[in-house]
C-alpha atoms as a PDB file:
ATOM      1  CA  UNK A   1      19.899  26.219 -61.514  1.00  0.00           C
ATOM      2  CA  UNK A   2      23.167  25.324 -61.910  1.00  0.00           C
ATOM      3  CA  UNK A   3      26.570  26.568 -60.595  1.00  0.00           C
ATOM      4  CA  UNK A   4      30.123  26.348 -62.343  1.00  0.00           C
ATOM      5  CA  UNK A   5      31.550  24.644 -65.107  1.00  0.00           C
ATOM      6  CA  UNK A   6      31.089  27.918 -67.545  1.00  0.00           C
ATOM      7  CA  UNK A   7      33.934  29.392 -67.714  1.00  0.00           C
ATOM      8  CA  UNK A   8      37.155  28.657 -70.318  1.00  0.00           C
ATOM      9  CA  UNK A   9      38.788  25.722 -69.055  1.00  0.00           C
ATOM     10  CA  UNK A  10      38.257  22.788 -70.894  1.00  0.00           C
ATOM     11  CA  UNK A  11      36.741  20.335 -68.104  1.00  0.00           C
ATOM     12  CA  UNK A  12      34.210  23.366 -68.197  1.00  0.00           C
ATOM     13  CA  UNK A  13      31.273  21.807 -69.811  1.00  0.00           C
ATOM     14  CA  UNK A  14      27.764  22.984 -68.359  1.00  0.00           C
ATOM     15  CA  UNK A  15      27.067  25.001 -71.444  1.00  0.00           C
ATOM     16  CA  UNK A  16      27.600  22.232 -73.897  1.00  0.00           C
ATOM     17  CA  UNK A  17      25.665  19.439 -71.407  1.00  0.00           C
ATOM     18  CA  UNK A  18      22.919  21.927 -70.997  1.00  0.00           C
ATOM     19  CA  UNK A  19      22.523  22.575 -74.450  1.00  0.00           C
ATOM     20  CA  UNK A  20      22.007  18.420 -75.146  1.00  0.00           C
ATOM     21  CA  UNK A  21      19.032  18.451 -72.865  1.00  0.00           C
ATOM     22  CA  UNK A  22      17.262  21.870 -73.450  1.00  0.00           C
ATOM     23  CA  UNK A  23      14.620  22.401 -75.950  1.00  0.00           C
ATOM     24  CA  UNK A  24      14.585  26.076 -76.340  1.00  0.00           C
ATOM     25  CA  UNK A  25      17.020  28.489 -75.197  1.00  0.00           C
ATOM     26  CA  UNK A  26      16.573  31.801 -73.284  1.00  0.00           C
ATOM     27  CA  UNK A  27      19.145  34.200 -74.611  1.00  0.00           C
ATOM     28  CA  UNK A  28      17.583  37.198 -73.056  1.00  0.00           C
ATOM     29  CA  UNK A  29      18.213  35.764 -69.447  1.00  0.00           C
ATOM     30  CA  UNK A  30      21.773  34.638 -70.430  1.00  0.00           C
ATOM     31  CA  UNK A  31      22.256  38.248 -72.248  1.00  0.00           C
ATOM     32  CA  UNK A  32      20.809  40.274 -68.969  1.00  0.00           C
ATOM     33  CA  UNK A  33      23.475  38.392 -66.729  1.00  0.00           C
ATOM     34  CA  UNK A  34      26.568  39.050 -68.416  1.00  0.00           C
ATOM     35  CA  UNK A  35      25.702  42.522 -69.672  1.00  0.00           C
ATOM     36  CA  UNK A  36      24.601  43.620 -65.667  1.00  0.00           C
ATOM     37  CA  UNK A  37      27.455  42.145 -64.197  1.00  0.00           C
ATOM     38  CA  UNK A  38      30.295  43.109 -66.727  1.00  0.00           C
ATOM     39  CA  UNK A  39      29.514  47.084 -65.908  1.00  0.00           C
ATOM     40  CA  UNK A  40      30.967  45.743 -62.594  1.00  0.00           C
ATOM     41  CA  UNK A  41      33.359  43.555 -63.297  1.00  0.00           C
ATOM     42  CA  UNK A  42      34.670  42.835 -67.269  1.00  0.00           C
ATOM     43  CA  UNK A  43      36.076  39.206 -66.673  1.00  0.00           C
ATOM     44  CA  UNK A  44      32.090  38.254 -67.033  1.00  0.00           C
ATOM     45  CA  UNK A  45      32.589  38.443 -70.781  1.00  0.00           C
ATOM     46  CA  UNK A  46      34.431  35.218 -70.424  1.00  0.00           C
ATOM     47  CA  UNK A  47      30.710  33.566 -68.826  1.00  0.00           C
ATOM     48  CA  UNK A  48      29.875  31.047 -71.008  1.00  0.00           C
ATOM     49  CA  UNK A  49      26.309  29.974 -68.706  1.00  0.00           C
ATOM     50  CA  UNK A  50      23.199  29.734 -71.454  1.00  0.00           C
ATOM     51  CA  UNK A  51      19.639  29.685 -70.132  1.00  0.00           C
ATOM     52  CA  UNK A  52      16.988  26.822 -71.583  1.00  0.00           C
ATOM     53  CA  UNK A  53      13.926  25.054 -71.095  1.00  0.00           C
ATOM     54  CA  UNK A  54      13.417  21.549 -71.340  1.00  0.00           C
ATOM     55  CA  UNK A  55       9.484  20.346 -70.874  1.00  0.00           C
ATOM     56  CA  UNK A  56       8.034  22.576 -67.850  1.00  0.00           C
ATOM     57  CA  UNK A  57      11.264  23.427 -66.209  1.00  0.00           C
ATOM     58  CA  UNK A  58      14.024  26.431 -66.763  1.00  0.00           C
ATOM     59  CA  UNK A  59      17.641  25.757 -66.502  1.00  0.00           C
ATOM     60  CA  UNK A  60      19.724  28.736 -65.928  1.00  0.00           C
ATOM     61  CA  UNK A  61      23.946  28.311 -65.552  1.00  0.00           C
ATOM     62  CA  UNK A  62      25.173  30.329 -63.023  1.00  0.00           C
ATOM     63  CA  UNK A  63      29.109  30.542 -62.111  1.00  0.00           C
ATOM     64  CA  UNK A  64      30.576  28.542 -59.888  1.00  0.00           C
ATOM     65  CA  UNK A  65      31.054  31.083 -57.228  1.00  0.00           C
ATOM     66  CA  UNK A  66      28.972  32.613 -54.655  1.00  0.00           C
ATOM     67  CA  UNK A  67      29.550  35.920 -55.150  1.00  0.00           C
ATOM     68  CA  UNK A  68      29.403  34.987 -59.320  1.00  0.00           C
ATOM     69  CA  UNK A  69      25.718  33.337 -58.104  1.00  0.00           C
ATOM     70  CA  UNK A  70      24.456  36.323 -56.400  1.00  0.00           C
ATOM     71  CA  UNK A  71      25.563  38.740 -58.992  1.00  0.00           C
ATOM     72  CA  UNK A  72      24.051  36.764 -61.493  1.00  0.00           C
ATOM     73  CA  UNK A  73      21.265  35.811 -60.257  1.00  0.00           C
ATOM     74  CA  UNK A  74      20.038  39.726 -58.872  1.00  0.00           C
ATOM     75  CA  UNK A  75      20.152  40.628 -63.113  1.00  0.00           C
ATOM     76  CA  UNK A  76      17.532  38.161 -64.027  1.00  0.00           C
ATOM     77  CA  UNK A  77      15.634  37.803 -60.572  1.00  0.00           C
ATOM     78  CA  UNK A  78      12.855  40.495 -61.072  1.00  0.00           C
ATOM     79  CA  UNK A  79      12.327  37.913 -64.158  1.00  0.00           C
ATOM     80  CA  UNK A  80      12.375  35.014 -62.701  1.00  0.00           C
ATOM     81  CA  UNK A  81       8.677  34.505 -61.696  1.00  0.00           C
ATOM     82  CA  UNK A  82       6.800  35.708 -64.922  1.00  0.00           C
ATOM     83  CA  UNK A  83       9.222  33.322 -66.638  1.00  0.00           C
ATOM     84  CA  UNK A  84       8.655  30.481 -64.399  1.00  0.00           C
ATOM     85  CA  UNK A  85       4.799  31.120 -64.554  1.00  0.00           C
ATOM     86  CA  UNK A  86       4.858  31.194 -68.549  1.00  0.00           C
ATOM     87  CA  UNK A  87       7.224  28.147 -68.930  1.00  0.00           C
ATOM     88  CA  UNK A  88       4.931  25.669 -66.551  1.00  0.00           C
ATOM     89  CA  UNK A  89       1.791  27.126 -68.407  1.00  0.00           C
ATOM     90  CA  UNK A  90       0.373  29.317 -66.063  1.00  0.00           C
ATOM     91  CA  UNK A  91       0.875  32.716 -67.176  1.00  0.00           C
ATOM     92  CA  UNK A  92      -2.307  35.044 -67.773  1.00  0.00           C
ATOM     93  CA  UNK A  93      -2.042  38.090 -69.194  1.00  0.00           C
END
């Protein structure tokens, strides 16, 4: 997880930096978070955080405050362990 650095100022850079180490990207986890949060609150549309994996291990960009983490996090968090389980390889269906 990380916090900040996703929105439109330009020493915001956590998108771009996690984009240079991530393998695959997530969209759906990225998409959940900003469509949840924006019925609540519109400015989300402006939430630039992208979701990846790199080896055995899931990134997800969160904003950089708390109340922007818990939001965030509460749309993907019922998620969270069935992705975590099928990205270290131990999913069974």
């Amino acid at each position: 997880m990380t916090t900040g650095g996703t929105d439109l100022a330009i020493r915001d850079v956590t998108p771009e930096a996690t984009r240079r180490v991530i393998e695959r990207e997530v969209p759906g986890l990225s998409e959940a978070m900003r469509s949840t949060v924006m019925q609540k609150n519109r400015a989300v549309m402006l939430f630039r955080g992208i979701c990846g994996i790199r080896g055995r291990t899931l990134i997800v960009n969160l904003p950089g405050t708390p109340k922007g983490v818990h939001e965030n996090l509460a749309a993907i968090m019922d998620q969270l362990p069935e992705a975590l389980l099928m990205v270290t390889g131990q999913y069974r269906q």
